[in-house]
C-alpha atoms as a PDB file:
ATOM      1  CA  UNK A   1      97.283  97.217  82.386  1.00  0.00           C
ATOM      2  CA  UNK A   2      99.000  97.696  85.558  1.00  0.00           C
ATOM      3  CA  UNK A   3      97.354 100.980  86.591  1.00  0.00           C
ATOM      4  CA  UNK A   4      93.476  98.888  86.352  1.00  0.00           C
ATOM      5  CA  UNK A   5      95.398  95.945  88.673  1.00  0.00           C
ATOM      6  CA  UNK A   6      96.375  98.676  91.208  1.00  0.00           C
ATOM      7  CA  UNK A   7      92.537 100.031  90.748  1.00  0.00           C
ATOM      8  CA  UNK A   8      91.469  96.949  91.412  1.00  0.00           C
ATOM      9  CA  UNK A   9      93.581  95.915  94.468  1.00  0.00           C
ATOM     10  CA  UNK A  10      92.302  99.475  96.110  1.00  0.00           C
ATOM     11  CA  UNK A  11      88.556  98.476  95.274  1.00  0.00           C
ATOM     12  CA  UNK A  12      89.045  94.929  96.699  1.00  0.00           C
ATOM     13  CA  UNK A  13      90.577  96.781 100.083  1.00  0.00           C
ATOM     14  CA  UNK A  14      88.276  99.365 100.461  1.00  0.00           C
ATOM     15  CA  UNK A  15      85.590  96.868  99.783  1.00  0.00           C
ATOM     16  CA  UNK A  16      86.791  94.200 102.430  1.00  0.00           C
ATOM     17  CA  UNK A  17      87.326  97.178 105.235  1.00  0.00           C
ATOM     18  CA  UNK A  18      83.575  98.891 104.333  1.00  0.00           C
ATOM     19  CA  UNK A  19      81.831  95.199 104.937  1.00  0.00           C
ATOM     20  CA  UNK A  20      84.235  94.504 107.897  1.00  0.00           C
ATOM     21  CA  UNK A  21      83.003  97.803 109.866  1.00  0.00           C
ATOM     22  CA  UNK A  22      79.442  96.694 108.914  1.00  0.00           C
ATOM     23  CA  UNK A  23      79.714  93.766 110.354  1.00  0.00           C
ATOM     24  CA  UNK A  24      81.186  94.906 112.997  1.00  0.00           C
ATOM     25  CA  UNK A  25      78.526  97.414 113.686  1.00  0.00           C
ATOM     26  CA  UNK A  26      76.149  94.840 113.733  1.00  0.00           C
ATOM     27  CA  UNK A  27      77.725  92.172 115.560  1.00  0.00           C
ATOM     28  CA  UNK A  28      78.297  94.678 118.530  1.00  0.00           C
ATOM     29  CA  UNK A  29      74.106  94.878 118.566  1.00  0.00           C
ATOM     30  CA  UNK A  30      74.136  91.276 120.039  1.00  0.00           C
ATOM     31  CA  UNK A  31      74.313  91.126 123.746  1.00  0.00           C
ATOM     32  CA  UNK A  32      76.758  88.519 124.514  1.00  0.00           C
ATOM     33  CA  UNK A  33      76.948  89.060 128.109  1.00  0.00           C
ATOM     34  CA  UNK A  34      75.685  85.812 129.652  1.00  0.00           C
ATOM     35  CA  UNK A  35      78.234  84.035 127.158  1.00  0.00           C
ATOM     36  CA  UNK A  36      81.069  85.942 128.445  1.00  0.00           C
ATOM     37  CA  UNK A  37      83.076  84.797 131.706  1.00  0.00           C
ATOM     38  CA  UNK A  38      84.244  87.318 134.145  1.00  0.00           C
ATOM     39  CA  UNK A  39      87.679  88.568 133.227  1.00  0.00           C
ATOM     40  CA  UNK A  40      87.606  87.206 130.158  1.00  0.00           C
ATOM     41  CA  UNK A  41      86.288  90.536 128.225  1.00  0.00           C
ATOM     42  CA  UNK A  42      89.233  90.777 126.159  1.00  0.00           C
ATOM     43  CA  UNK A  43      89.460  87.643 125.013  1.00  0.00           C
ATOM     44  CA  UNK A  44      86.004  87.901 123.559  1.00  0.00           C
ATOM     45  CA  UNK A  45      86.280  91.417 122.276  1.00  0.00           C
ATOM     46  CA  UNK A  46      89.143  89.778 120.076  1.00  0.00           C
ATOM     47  CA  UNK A  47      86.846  86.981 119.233  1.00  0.00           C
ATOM     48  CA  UNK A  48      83.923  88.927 118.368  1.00  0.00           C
ATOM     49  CA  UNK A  49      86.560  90.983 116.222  1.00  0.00           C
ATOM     50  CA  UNK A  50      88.136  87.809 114.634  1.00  0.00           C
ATOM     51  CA  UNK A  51      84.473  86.281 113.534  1.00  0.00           C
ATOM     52  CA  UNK A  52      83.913  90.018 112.112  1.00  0.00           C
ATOM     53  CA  UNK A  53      86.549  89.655 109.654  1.00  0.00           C
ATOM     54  CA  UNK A  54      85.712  86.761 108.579  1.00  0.00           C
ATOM     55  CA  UNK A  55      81.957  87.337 108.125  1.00  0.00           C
ATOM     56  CA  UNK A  56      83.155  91.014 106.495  1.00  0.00           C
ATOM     57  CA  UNK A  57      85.513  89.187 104.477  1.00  0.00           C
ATOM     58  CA  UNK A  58      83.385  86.580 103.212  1.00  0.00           C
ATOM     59  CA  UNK A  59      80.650  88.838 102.013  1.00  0.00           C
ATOM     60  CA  UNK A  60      82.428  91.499 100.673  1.00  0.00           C
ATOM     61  CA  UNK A  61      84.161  88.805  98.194  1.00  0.00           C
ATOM     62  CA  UNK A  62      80.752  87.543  97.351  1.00  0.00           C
ATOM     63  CA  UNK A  63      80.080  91.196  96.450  1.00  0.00           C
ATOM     64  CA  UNK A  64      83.494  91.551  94.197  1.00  0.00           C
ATOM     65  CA  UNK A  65      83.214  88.121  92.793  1.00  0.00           C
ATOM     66  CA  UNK A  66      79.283  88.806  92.000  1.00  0.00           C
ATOM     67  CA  UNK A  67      80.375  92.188  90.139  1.00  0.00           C
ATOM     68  CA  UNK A  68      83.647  90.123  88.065  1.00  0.00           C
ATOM     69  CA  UNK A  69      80.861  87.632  87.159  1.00  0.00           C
ATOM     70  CA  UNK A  70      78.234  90.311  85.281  1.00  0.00           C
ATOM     71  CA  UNK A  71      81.230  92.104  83.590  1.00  0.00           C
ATOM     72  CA  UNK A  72      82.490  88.600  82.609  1.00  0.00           C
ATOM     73  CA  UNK A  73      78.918  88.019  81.114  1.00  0.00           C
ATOM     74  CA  UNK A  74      79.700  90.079  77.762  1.00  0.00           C
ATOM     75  CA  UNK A  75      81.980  87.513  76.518  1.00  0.00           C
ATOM     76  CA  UNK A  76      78.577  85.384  76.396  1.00  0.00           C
ATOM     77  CA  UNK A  77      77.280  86.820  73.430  1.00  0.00           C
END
């Protein structure tokens, strides 16, 4: 019982890291230059990386939750 916790506490982390890189891929395509004041680059770089997370995050629970849900649809019948 333990051992398929730990399983699934690795899953969930690899899972949430995989979709936070992605994101993070993709967010660097966008050219937010004109947004960004002069000597303020760091700040934004630790923005950009803060709304990655969350975006990551977000859709890599929708993933997890979204495979729970179609295992959890054999107790249907």
């Amino acid at each position: 019982m333990f051992s398929s916790i730990g399983i699934t506490a690795i899953i969930s982390m690899i899972s949430h890291l995989i979709f936070i890189y992605i994101t993070w891929r993709v967010i660097t395509t966008i050219n937010f230059d004109p947004l960004i004041r002069k000597g303020r680059e760091t700040e934004a770089r630790v923005l950009i990386m803060f709304i990655a997370i969350v975006i990551g995050t977000g859709v890599s629970r929708f993933f997890l939750e979204f495979i729970q849900w179609s295992q959890d649809l054999l107790y249907l019948f």
